[in-house]
PDB file of N, CA and C in Angstrom:
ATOM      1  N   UNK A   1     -71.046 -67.685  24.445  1.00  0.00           N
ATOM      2  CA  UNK A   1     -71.037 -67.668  25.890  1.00  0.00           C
ATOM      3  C   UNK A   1     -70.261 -68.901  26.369  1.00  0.00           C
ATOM      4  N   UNK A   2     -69.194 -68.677  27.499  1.00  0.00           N
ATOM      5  CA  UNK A   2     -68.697 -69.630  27.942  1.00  0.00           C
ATOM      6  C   UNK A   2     -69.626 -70.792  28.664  1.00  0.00           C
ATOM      7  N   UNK A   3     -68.935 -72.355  28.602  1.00  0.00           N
ATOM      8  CA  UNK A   3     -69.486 -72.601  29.974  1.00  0.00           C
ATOM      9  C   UNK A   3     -69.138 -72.535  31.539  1.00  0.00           C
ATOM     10  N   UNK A   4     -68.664 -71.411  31.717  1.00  0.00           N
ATOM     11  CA  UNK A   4     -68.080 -70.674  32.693  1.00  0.00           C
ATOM     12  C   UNK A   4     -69.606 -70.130  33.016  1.00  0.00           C
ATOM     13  N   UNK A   5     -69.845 -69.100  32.313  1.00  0.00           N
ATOM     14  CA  UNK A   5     -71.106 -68.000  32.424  1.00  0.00           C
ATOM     15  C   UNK A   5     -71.984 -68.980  32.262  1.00  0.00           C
ATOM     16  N   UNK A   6     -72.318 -70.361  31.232  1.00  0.00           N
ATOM     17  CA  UNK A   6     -73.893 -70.446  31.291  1.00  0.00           C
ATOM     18  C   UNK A   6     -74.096 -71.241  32.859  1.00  0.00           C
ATOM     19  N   UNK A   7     -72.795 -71.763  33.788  1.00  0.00           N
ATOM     20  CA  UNK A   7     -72.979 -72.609  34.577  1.00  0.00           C
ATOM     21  C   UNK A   7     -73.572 -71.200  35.656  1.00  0.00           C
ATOM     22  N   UNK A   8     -73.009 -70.141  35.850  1.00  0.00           N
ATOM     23  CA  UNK A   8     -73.201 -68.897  36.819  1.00  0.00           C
ATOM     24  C   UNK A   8     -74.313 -68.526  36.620  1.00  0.00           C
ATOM     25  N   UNK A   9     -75.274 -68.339  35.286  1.00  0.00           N
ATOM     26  CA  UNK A   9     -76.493 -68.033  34.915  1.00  0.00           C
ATOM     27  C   UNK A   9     -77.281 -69.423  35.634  1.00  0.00           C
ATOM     28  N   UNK A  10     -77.135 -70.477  35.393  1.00  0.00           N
ATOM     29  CA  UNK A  10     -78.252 -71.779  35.987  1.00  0.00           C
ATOM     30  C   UNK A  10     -77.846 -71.259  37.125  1.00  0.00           C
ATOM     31  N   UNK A  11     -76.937 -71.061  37.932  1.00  0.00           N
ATOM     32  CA  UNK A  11     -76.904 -71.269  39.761  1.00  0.00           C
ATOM     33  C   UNK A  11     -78.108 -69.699  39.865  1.00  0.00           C
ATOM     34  N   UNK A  12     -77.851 -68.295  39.602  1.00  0.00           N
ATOM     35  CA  UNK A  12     -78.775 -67.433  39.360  1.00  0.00           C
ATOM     36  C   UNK A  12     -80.343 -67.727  39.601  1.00  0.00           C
ATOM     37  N   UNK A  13     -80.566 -68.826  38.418  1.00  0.00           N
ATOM     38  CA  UNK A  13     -81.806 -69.034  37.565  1.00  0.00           C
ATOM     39  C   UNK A  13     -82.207 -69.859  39.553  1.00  0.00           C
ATOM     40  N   UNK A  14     -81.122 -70.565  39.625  1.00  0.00           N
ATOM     41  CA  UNK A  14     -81.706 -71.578  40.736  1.00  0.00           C
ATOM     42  C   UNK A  14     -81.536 -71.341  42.156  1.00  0.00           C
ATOM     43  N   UNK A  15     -81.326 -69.835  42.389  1.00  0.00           N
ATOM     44  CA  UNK A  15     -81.088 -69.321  43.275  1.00  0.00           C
ATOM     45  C   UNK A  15     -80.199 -69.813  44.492  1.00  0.00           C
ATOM     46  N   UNK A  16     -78.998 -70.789  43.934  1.00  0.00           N
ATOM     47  CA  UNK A  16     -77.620 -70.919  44.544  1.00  0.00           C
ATOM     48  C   UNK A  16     -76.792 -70.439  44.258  1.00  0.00           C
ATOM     49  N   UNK A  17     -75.921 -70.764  45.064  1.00  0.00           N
ATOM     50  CA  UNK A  17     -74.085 -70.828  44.869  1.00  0.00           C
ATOM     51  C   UNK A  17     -73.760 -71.133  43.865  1.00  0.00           C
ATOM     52  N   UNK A  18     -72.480 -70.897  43.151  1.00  0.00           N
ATOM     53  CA  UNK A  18     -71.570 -71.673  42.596  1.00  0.00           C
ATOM     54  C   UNK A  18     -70.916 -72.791  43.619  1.00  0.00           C
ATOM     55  N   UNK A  19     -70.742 -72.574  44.804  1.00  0.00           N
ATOM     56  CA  UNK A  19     -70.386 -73.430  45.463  1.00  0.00           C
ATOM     57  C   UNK A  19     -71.340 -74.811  45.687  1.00  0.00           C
ATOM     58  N   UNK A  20     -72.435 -74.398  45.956  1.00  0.00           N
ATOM     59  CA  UNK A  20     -73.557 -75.250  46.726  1.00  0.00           C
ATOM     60  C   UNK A  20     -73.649 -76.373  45.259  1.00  0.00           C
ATOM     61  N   UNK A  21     -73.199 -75.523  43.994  1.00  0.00           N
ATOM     62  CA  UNK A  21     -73.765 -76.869  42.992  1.00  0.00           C
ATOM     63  C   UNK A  21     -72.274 -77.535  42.791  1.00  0.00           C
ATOM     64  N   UNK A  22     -71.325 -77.308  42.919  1.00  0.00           N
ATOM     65  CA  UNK A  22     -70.095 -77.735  42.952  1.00  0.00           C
ATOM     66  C   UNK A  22     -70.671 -79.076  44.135  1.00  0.00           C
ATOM     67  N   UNK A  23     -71.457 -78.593  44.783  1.00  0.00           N
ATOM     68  CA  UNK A  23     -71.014 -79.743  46.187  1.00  0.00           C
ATOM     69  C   UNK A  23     -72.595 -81.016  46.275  1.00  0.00           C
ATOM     70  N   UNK A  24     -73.235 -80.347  44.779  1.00  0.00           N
ATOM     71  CA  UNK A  24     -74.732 -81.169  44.701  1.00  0.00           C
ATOM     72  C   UNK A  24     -73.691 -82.491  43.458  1.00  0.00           C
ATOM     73  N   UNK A  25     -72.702 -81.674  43.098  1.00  0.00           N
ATOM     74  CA  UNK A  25     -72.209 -82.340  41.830  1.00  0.00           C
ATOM     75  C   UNK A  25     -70.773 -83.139  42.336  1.00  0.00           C
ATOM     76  N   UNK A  26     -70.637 -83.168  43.938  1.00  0.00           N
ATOM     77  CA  UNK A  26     -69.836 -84.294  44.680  1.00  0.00           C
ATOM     78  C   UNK A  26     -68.180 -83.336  44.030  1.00  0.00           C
ATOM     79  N   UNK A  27     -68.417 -82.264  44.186  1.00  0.00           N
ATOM     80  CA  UNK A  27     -67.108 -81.552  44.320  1.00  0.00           C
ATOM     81  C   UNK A  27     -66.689 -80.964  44.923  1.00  0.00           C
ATOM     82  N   UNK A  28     -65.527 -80.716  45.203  1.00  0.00           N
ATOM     83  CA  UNK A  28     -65.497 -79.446  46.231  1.00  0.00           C
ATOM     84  C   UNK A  28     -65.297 -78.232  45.786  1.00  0.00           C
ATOM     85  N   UNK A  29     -65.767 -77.182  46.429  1.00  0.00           N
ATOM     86  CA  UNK A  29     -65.620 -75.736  45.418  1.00  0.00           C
ATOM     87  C   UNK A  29     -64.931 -75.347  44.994  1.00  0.00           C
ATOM     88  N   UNK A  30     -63.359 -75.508  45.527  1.00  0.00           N
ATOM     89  CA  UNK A  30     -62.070 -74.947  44.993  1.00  0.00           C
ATOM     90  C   UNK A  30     -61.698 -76.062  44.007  1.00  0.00           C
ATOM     91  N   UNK A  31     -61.919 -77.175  43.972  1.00  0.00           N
ATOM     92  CA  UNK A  31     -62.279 -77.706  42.577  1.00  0.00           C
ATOM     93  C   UNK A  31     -63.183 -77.175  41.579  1.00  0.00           C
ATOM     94  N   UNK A  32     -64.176 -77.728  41.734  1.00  0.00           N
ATOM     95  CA  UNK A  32     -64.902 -76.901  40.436  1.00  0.00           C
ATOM     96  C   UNK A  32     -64.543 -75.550  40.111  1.00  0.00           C
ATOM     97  N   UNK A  33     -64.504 -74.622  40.963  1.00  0.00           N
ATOM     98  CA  UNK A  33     -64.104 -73.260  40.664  1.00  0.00           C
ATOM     99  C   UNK A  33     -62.719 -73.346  39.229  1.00  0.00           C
ATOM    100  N   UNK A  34     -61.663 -74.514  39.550  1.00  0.00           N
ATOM    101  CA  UNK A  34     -60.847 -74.627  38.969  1.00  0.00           C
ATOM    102  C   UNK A  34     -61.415 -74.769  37.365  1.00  0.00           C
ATOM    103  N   UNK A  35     -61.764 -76.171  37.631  1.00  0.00           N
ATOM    104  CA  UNK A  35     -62.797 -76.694  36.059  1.00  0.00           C
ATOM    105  C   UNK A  35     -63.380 -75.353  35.028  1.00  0.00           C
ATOM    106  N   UNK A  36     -63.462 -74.485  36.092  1.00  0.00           N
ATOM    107  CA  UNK A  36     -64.307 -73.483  35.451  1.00  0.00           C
ATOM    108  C   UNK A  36     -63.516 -72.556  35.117  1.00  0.00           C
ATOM    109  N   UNK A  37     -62.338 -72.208  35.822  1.00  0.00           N
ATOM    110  CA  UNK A  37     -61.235 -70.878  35.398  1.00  0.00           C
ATOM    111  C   UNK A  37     -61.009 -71.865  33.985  1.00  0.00           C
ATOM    112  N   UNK A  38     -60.900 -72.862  33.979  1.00  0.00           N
ATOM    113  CA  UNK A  38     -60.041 -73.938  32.555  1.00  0.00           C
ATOM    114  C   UNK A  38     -60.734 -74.396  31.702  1.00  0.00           C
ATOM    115  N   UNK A  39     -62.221 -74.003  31.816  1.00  0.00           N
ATOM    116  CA  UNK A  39     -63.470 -74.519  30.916  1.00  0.00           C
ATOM    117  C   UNK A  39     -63.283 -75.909  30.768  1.00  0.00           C
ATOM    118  N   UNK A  40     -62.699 -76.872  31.532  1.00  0.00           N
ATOM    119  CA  UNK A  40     -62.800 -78.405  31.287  1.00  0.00           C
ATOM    120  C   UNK A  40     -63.284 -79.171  31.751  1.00  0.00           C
ATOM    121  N   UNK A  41     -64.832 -78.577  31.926  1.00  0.00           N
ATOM    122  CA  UNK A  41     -65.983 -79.487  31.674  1.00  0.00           C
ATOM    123  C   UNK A  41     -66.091 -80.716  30.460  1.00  0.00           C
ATOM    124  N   UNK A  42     -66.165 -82.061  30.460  1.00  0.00           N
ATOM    125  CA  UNK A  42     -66.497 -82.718  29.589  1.00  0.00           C
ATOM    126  C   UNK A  42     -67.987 -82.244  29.262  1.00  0.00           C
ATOM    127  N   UNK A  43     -68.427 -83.300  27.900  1.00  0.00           N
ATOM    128  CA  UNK A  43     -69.807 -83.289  28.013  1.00  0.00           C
ATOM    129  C   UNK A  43     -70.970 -83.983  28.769  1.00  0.00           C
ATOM    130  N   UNK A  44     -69.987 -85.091  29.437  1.00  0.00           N
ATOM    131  CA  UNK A  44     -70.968 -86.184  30.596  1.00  0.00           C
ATOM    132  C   UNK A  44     -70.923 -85.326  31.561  1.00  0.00           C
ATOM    133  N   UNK A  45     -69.856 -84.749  32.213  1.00  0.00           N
ATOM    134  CA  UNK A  45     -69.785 -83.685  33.613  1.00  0.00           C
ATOM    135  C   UNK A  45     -71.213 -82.839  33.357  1.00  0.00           C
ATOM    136  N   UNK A  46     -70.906 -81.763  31.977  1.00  0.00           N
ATOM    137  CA  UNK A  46     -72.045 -80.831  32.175  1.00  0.00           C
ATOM    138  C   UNK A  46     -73.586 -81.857  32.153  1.00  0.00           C
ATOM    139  N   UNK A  47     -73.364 -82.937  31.611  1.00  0.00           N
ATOM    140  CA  UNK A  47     -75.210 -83.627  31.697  1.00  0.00           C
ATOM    141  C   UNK A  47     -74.932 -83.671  33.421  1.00  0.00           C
ATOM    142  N   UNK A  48     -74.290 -84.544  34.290  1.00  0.00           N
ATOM    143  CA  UNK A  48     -74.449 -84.760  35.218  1.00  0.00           C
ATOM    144  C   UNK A  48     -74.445 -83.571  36.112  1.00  0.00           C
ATOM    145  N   UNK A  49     -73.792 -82.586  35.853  1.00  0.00           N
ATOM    146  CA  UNK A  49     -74.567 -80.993  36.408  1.00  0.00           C
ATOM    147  C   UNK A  49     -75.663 -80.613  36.203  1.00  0.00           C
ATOM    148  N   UNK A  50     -76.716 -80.988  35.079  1.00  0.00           N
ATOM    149  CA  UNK A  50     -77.767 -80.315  34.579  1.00  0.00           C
ATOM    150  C   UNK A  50     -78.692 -81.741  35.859  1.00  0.00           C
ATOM    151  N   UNK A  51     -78.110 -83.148  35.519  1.00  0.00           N
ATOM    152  CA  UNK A  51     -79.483 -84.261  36.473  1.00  0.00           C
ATOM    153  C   UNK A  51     -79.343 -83.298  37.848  1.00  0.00           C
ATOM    154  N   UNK A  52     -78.311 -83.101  38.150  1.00  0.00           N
ATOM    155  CA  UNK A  52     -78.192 -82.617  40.086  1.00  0.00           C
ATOM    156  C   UNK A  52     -78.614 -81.178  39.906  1.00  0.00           C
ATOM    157  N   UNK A  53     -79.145 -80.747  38.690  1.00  0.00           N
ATOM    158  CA  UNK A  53     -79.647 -79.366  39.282  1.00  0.00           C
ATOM    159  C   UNK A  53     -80.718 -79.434  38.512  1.00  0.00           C
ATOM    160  N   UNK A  54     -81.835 -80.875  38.361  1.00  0.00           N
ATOM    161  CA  UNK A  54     -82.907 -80.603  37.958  1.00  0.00           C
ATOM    162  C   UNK A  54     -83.060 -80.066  36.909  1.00  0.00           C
ATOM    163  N   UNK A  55     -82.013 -80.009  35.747  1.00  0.00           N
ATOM    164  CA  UNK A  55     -82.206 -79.817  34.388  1.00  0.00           C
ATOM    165  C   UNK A  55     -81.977 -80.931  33.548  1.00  0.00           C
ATOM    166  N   UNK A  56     -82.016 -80.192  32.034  1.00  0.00           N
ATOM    167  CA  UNK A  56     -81.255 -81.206  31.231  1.00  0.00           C
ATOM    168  C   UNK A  56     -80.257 -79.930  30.422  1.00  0.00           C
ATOM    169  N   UNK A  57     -79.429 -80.957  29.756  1.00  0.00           N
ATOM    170  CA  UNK A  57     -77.929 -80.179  28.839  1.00  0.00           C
ATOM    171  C   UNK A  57     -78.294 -81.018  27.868  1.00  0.00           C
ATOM    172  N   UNK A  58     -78.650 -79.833  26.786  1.00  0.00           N
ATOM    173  CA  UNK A  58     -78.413 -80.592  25.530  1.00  0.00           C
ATOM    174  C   UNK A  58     -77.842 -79.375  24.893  1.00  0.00           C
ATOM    175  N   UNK A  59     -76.100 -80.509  24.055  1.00  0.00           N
ATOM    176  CA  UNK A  59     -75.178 -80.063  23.293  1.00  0.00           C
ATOM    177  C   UNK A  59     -75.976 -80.632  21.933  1.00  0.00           C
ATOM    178  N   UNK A  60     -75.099 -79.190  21.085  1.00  0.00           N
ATOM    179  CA  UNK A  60     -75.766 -79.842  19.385  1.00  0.00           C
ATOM    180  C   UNK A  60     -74.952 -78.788  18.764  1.00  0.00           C
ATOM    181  N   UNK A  61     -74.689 -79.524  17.345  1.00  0.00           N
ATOM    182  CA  UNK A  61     -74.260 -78.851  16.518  1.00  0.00           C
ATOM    183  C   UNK A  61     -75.333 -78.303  15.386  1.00  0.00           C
ATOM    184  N   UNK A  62     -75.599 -77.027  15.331  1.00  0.00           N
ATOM    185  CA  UNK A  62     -76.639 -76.780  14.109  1.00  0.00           C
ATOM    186  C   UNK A  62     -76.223 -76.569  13.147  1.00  0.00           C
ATOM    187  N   UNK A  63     -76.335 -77.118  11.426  1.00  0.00           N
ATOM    188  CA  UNK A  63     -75.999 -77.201  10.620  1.00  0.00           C
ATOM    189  C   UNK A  63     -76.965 -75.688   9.556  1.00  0.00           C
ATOM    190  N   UNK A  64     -75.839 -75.291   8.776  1.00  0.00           N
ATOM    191  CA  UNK A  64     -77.636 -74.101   7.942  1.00  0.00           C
ATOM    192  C   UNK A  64     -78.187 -74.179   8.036  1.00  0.00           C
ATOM    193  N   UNK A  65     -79.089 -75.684   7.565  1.00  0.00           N
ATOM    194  CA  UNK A  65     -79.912 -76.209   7.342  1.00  0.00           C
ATOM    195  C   UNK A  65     -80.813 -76.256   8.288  1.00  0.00           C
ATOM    196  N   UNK A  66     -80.376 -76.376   9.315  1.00  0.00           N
ATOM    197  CA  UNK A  66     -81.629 -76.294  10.795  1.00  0.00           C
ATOM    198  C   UNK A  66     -81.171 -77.529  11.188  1.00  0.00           C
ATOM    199  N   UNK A  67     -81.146 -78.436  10.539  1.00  0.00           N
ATOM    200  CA  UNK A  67     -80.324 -80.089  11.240  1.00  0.00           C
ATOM    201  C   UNK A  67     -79.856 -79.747  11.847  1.00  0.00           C
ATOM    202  N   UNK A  68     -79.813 -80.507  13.827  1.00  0.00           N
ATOM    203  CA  UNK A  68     -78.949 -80.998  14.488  1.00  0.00           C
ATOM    204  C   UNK A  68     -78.010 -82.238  14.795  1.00  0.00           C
ATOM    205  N   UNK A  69     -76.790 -81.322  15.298  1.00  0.00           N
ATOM    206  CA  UNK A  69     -75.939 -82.966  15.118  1.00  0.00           C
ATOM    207  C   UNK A  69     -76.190 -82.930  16.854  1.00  0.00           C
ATOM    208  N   UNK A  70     -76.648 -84.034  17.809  1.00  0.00           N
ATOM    209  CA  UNK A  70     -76.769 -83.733  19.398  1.00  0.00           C
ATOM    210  C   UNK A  70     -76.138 -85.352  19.458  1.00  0.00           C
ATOM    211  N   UNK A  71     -75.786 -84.949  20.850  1.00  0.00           N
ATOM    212  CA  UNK A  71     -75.394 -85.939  21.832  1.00  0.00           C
ATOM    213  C   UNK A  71     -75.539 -86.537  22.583  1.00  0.00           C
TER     214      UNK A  71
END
């Protein structure tokens, strides 16, 4: 799943906009909208999307083993 779609699924889950969190996250919509046609979200952007929408983002790499590599 992109983070295109998982960002459209949280606004869903949180019963906003794509716009309204673009603008909790000090952007403007036709910006972010952009970020998102180009998937170039860093990984600090998506944490600081998850604090302004009352979540958390946790990235990880899972190894066979069940080990995570996180960030």
């Amino acid at each position: 799943m992109s983070v295109s779609e998982q960002l459209k699924i949280l606004c869903v889950k949180l019963d906003i906009s794509v716009a309204e969190l673009a603008r909790l996250f000090g952007r403007s919509p036709q910006a972010f909208s952009q970020k998102m046609k180009r998937e170039s979200f860093t990984v600090n952007e998506l944490k600081e999307i998850a604090e302004v929408a009352g979540c958390k983002y946790v990235g990880s790499f899972e190894l066979p083993n069940g080990e995570k590599v996180e960030y």
